[in-house]
C-alpha atoms as a PDB file:
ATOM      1  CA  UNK A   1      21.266 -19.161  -7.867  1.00  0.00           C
ATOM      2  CA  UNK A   2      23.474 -18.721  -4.912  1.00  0.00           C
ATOM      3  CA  UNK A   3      24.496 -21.185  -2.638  1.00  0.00           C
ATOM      4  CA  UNK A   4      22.043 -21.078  -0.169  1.00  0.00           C
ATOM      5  CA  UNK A   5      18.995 -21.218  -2.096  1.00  0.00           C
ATOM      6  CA  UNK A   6      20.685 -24.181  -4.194  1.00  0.00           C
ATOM      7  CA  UNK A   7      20.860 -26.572  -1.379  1.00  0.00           C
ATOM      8  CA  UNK A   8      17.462 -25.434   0.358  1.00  0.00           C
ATOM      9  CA  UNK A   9      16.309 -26.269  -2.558  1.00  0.00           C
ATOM     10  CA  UNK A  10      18.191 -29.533  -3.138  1.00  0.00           C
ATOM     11  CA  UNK A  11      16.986 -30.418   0.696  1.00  0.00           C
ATOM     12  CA  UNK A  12      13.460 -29.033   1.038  1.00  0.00           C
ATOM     13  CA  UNK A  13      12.893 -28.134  -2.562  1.00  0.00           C
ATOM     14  CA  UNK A  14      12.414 -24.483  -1.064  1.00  0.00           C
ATOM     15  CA  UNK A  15      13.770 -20.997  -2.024  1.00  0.00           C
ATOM     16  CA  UNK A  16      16.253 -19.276   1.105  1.00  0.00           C
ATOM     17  CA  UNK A  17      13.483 -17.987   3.103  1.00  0.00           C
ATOM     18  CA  UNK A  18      10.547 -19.501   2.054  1.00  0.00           C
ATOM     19  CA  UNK A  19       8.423 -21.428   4.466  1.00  0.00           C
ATOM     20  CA  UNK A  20       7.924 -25.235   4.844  1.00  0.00           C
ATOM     21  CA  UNK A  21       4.019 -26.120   3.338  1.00  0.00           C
ATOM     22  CA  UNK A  22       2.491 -28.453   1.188  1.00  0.00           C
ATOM     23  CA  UNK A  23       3.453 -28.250  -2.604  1.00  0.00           C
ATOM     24  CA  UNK A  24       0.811 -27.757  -5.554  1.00  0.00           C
ATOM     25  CA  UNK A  25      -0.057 -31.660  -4.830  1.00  0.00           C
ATOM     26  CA  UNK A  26      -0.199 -31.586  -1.175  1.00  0.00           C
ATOM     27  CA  UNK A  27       3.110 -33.127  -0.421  1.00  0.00           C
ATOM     28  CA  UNK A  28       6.095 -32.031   1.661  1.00  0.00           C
ATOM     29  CA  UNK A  29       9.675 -32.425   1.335  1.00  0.00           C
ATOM     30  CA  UNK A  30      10.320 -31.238   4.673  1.00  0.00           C
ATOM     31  CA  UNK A  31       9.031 -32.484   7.527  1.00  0.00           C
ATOM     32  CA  UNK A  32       9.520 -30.482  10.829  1.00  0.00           C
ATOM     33  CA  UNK A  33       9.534 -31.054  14.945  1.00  0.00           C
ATOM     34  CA  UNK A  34       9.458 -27.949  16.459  1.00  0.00           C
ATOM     35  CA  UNK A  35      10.627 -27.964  20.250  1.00  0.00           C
ATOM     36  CA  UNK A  36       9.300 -25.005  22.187  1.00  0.00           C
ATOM     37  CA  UNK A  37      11.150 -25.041  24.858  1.00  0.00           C
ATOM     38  CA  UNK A  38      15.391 -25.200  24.348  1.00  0.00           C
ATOM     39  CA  UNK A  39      15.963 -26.313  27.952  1.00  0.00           C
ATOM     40  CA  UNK A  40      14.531 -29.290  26.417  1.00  0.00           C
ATOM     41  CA  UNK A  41      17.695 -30.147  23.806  1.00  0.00           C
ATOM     42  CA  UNK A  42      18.463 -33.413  25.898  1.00  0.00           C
ATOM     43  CA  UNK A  43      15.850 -34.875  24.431  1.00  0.00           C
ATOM     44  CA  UNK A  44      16.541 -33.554  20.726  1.00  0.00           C
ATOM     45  CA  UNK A  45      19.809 -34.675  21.990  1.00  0.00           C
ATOM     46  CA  UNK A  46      18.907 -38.083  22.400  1.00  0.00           C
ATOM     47  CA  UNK A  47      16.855 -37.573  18.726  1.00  0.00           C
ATOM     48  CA  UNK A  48      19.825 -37.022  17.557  1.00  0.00           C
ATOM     49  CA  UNK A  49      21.445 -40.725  18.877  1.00  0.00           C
ATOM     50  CA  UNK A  50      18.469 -42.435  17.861  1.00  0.00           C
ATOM     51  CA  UNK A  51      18.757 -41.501  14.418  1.00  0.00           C
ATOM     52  CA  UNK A  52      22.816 -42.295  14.092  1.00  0.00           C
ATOM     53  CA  UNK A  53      21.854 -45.436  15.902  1.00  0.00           C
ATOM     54  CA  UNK A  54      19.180 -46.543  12.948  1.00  0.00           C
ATOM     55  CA  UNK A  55      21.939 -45.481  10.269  1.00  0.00           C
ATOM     56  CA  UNK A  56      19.463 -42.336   8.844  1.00  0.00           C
ATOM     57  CA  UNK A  57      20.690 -38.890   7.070  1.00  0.00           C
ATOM     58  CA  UNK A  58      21.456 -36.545  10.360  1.00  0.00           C
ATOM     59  CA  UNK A  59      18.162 -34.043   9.625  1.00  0.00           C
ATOM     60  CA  UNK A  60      18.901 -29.901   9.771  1.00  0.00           C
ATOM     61  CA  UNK A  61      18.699 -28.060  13.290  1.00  0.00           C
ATOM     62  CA  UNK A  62      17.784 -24.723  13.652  1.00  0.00           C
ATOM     63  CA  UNK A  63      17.394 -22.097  16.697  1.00  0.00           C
ATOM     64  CA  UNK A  64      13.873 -20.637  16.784  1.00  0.00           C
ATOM     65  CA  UNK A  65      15.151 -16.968  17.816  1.00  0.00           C
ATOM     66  CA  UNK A  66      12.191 -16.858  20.258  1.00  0.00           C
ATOM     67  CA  UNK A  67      12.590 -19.910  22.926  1.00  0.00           C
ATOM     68  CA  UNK A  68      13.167 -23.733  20.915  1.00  0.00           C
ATOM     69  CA  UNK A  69      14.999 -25.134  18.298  1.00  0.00           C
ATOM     70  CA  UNK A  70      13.308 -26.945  14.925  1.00  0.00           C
ATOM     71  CA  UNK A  71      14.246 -30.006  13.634  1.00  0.00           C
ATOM     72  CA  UNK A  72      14.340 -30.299   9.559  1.00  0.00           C
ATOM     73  CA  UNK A  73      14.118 -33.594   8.307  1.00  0.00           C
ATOM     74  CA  UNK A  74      14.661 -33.704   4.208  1.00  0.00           C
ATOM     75  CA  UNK A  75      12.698 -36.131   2.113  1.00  0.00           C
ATOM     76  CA  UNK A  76      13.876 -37.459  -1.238  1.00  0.00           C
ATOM     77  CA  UNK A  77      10.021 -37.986  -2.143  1.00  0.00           C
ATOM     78  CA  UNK A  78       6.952 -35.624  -0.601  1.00  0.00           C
ATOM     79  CA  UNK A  79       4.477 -37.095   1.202  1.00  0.00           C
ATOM     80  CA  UNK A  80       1.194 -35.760   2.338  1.00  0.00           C
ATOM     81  CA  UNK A  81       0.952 -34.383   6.231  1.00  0.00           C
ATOM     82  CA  UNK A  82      -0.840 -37.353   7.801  1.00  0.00           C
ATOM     83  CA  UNK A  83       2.108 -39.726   6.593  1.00  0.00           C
ATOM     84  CA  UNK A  84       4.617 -37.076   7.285  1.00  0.00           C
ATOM     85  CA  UNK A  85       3.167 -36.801  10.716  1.00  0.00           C
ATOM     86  CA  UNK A  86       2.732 -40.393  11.504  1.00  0.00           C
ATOM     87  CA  UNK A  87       6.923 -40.651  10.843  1.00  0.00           C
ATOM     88  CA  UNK A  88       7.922 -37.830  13.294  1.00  0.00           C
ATOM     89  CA  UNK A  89       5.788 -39.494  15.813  1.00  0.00           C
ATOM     90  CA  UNK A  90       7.398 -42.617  15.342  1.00  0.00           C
ATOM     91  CA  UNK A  91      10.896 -41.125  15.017  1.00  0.00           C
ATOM     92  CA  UNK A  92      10.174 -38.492  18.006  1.00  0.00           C
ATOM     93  CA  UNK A  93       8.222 -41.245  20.028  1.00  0.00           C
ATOM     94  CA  UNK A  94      11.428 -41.737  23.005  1.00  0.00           C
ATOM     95  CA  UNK A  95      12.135 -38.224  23.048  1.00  0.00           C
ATOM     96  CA  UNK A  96       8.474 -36.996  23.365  1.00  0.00           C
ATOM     97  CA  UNK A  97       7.939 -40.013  26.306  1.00  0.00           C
ATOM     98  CA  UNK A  98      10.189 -37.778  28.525  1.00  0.00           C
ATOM     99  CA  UNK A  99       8.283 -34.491  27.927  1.00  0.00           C
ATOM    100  CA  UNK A 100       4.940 -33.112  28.705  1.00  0.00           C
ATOM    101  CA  UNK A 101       2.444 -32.501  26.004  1.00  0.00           C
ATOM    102  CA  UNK A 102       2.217 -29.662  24.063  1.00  0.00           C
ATOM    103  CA  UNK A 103       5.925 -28.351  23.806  1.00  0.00           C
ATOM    104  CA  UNK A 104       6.273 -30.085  20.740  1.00  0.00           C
ATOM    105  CA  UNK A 105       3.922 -29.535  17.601  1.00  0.00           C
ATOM    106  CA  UNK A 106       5.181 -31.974  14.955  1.00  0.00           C
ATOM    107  CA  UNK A 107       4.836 -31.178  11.283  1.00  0.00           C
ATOM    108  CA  UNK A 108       3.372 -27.608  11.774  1.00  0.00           C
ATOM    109  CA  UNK A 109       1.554 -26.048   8.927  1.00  0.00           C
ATOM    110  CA  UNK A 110       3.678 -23.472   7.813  1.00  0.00           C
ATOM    111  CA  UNK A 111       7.018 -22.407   8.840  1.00  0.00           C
ATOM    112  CA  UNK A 112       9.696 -20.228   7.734  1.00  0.00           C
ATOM    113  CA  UNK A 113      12.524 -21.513   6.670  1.00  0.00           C
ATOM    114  CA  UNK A 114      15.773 -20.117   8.082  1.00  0.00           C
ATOM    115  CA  UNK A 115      18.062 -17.981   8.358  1.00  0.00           C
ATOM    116  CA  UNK A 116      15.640 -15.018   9.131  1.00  0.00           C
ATOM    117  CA  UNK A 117      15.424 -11.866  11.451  1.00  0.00           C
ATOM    118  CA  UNK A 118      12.940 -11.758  14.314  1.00  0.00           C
ATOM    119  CA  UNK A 119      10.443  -8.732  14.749  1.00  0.00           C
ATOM    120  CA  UNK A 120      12.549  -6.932  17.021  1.00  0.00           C
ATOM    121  CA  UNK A 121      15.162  -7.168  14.624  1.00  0.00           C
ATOM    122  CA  UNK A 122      18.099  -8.425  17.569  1.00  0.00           C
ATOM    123  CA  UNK A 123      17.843 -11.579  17.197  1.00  0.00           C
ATOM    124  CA  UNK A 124      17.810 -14.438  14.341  1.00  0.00           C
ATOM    125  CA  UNK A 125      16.515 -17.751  13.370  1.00  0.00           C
ATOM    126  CA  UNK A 126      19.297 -20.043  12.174  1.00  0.00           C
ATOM    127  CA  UNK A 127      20.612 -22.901  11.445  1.00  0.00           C
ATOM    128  CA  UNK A 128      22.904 -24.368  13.573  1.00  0.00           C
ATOM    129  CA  UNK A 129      25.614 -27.622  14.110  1.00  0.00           C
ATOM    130  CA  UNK A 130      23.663 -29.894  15.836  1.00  0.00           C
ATOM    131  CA  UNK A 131      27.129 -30.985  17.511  1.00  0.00           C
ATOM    132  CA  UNK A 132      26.622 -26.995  19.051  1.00  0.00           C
ATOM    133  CA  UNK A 133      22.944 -27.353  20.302  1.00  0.00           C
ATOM    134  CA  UNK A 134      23.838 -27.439  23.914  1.00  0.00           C
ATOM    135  CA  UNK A 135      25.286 -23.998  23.822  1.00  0.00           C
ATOM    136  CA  UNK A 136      21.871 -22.657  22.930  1.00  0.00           C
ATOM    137  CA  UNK A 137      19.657 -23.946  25.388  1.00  0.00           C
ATOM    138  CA  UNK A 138      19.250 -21.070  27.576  1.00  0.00           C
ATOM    139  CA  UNK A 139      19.336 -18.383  24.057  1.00  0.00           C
ATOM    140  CA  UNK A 140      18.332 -19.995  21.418  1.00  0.00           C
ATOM    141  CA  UNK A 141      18.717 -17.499  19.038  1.00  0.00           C
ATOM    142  CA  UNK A 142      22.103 -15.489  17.197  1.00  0.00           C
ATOM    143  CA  UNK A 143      22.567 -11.906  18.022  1.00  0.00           C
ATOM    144  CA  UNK A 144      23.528 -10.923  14.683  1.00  0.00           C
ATOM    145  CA  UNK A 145      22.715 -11.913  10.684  1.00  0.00           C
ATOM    146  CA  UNK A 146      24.426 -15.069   9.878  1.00  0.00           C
ATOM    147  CA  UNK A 147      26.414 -15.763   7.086  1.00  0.00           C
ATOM    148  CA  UNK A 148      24.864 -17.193   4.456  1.00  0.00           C
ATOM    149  CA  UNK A 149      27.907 -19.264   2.914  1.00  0.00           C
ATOM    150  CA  UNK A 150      27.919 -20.674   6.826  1.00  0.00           C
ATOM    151  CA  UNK A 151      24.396 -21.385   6.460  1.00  0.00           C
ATOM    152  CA  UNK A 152      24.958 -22.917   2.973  1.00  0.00           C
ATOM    153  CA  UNK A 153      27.809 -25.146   4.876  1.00  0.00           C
ATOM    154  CA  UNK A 154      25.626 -26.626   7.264  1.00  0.00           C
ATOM    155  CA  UNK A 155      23.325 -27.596   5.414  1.00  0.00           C
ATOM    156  CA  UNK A 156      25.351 -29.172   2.780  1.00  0.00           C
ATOM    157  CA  UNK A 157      26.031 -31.876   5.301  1.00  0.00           C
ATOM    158  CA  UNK A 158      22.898 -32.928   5.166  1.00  0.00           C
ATOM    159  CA  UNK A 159      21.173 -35.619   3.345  1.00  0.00           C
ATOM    160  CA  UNK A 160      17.406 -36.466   2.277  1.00  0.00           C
ATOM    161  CA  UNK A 161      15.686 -39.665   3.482  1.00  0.00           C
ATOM    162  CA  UNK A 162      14.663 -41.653   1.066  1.00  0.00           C
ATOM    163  CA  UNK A 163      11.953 -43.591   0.389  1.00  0.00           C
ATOM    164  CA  UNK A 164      13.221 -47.032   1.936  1.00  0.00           C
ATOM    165  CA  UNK A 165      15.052 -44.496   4.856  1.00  0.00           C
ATOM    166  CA  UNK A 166      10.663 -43.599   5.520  1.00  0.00           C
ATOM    167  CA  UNK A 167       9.429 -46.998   5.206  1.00  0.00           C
ATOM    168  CA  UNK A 168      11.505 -48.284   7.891  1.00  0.00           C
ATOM    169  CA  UNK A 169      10.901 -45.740  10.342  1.00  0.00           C
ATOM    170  CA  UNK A 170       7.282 -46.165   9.818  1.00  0.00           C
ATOM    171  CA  UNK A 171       7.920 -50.353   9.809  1.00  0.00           C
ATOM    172  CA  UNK A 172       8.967 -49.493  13.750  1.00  0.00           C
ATOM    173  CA  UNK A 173       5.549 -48.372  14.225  1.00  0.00           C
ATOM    174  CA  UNK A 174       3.564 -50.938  17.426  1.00  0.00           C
ATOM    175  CA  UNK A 175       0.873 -52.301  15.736  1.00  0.00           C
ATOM    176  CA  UNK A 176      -2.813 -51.045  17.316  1.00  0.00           C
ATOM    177  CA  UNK A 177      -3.894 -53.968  19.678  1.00  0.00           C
ATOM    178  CA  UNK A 178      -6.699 -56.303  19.010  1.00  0.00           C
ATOM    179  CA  UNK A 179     -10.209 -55.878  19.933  1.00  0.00           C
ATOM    180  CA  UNK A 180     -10.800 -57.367  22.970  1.00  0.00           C
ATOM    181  CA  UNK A 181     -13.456 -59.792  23.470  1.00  0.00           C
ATOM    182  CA  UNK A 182     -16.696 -58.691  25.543  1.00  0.00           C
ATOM    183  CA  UNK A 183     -15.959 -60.639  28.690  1.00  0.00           C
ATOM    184  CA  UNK A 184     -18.202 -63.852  28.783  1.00  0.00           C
ATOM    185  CA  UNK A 185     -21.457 -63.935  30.826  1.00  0.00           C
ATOM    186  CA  UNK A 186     -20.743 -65.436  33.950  1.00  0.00           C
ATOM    187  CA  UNK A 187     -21.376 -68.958  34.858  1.00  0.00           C
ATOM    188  CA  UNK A 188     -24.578 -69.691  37.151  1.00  0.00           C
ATOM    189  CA  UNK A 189     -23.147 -71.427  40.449  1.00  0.00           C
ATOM    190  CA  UNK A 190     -24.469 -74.730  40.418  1.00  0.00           C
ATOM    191  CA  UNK A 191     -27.036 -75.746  43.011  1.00  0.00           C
ATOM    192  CA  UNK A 192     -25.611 -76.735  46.125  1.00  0.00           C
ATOM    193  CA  UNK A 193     -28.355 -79.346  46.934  1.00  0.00           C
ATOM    194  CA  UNK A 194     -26.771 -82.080  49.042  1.00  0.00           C
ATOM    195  CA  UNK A 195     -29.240 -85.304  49.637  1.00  0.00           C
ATOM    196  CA  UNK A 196     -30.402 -87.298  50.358  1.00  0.00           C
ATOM    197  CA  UNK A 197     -33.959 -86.535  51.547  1.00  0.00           C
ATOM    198  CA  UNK A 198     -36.320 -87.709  53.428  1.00  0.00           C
ATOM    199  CA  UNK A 199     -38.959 -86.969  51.304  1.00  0.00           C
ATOM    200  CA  UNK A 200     -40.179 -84.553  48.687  1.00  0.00           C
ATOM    201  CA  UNK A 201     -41.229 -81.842  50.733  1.00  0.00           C
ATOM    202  CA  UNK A 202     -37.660 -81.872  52.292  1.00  0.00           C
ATOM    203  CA  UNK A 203     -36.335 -81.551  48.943  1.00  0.00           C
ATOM    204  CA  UNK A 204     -38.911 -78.758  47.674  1.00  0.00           C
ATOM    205  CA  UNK A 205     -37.641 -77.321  50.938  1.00  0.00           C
ATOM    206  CA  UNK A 206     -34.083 -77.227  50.161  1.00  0.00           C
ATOM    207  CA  UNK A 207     -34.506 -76.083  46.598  1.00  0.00           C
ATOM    208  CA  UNK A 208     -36.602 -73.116  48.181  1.00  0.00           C
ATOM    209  CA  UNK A 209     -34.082 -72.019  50.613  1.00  0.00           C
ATOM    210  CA  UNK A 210     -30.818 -72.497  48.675  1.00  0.00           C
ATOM    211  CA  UNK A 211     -29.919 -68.830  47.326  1.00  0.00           C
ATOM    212  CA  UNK A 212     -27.578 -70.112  44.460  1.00  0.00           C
ATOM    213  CA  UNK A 213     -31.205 -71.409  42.825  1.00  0.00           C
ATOM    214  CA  UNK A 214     -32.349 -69.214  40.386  1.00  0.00           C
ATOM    215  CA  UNK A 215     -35.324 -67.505  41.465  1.00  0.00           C
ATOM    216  CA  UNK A 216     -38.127 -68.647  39.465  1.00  0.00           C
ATOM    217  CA  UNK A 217     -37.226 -72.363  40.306  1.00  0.00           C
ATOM    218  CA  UNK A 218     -37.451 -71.604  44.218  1.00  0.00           C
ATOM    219  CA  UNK A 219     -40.697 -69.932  43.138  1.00  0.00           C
ATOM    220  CA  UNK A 220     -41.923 -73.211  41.715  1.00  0.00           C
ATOM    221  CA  UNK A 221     -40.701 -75.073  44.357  1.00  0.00           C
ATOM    222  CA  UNK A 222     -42.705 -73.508  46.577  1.00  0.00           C
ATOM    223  CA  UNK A 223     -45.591 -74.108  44.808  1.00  0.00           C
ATOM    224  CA  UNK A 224     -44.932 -77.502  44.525  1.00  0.00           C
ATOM    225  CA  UNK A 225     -44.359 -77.734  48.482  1.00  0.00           C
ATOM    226  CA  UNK A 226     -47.904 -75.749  48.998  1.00  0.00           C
ATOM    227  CA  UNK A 227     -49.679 -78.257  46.853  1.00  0.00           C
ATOM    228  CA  UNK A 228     -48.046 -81.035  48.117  1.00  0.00           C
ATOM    229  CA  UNK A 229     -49.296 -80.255  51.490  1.00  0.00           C
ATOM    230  CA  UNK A 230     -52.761 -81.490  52.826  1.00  0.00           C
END
């Protein structure tokens, strides 16, 4: 096997130049944000600092050859898609905040693995030092075959995740917030009925014309006034 393939395989348990998918069972090794746009690598930039800053394996980087660069993250145990999903979102969460949606599809069904040639055959998909990203934000793409030994090198600075590495990303995760409570019916006002009275009638009377009453007690107020008149 040369060297290539052996740490493809060791990372995404993938042949050089197969394509990222679900195994046999439906799980994935390698998980992948794909930025479509490369004048966007600030924020894969930033990525980048946010996963030195929680102490996790620095994940692959790749230029697209067309206009974006793909991020490779390497799992020590497959997971299935929703899971694998729910982590990039989580890990992805600050960098995605500053960008509008759609330029990033996270965990996308199938995609090649590089190094590769594009249709035109002028350009190439490739990996690439991360520490290098910057200088392919306007071309994100190489202009001729890379070496495969170079490839090899890259990626055998990289590390998988593993299991506790997911867990804790996932841990970060905001809780969805509670139900909230249908809003309570709202109080009648109380009467304002200020005595005293003179009599009944003058009380009937107030009842009838005080508009915080509810409505079927004014009714029978009034009632009570016309039969209490002679």
């Amino acid at each position: 096997m040369d060297r290539l393939s052996a740490e493809t395989r060791r990372l995404f348990g993938l042949p050089a130049g197969g394509a990222a998918g679900p195994d046999a069972a439906g799980g994935r090794r390698a998980l992948v944000a794909a930025f479509r746009r490369a004048a966007d690598w600030p924020a894969i930039a930033a990525l980048y600092g946010k996963i030195g800053e929680l102490g996790l394996a620095q994940p692959a980087l790749s230029v697209d050859g067309v206009g974006g660069f793909q991020v490779w993250f390497s799992l020590a145990d497959a997971v299935d898609a929703a899971r694998g999903r729910d982590f990039l979102a989580e890990l992805c969460r600050d960098a995605l905040a500053a960008l509008p949606a759609g330029v990033v599809e996270l965990q996308p069904e199938s995609v090649a693995l590089p190094p590769y040639a594009l249709p035109d055959g002028e350009r190439w998909s490739a990996f690439v030092d991360p520490a290098l990203g910057s200088l392919f934000a306007a071309e994100p793409w190489l202009d001729f075959p890379p070496s495969a030994d170079q490839q090899a090198e890259l990626l055998a600075g990289c590390a998988s995740l593993s299991a506790a590495d997911f867990r804790q990303v996932l841990a970060e995760r905001a809780p969805a917030p509670p139900a909230s409570p249908p809003p309570a019916p709202a109080a009648a006002a109380a009467p304002q009925l200020a005595g005293p009275y003179a009599d009944a009638a003058s009380f009937l009377l107030a009842v009838i014309n005080d508009p915080s009453v509810d409505l079927a007690l004014r009714i029978e107020a009034a009632r009570a006034l016309l039969a209490h008149r002679p």
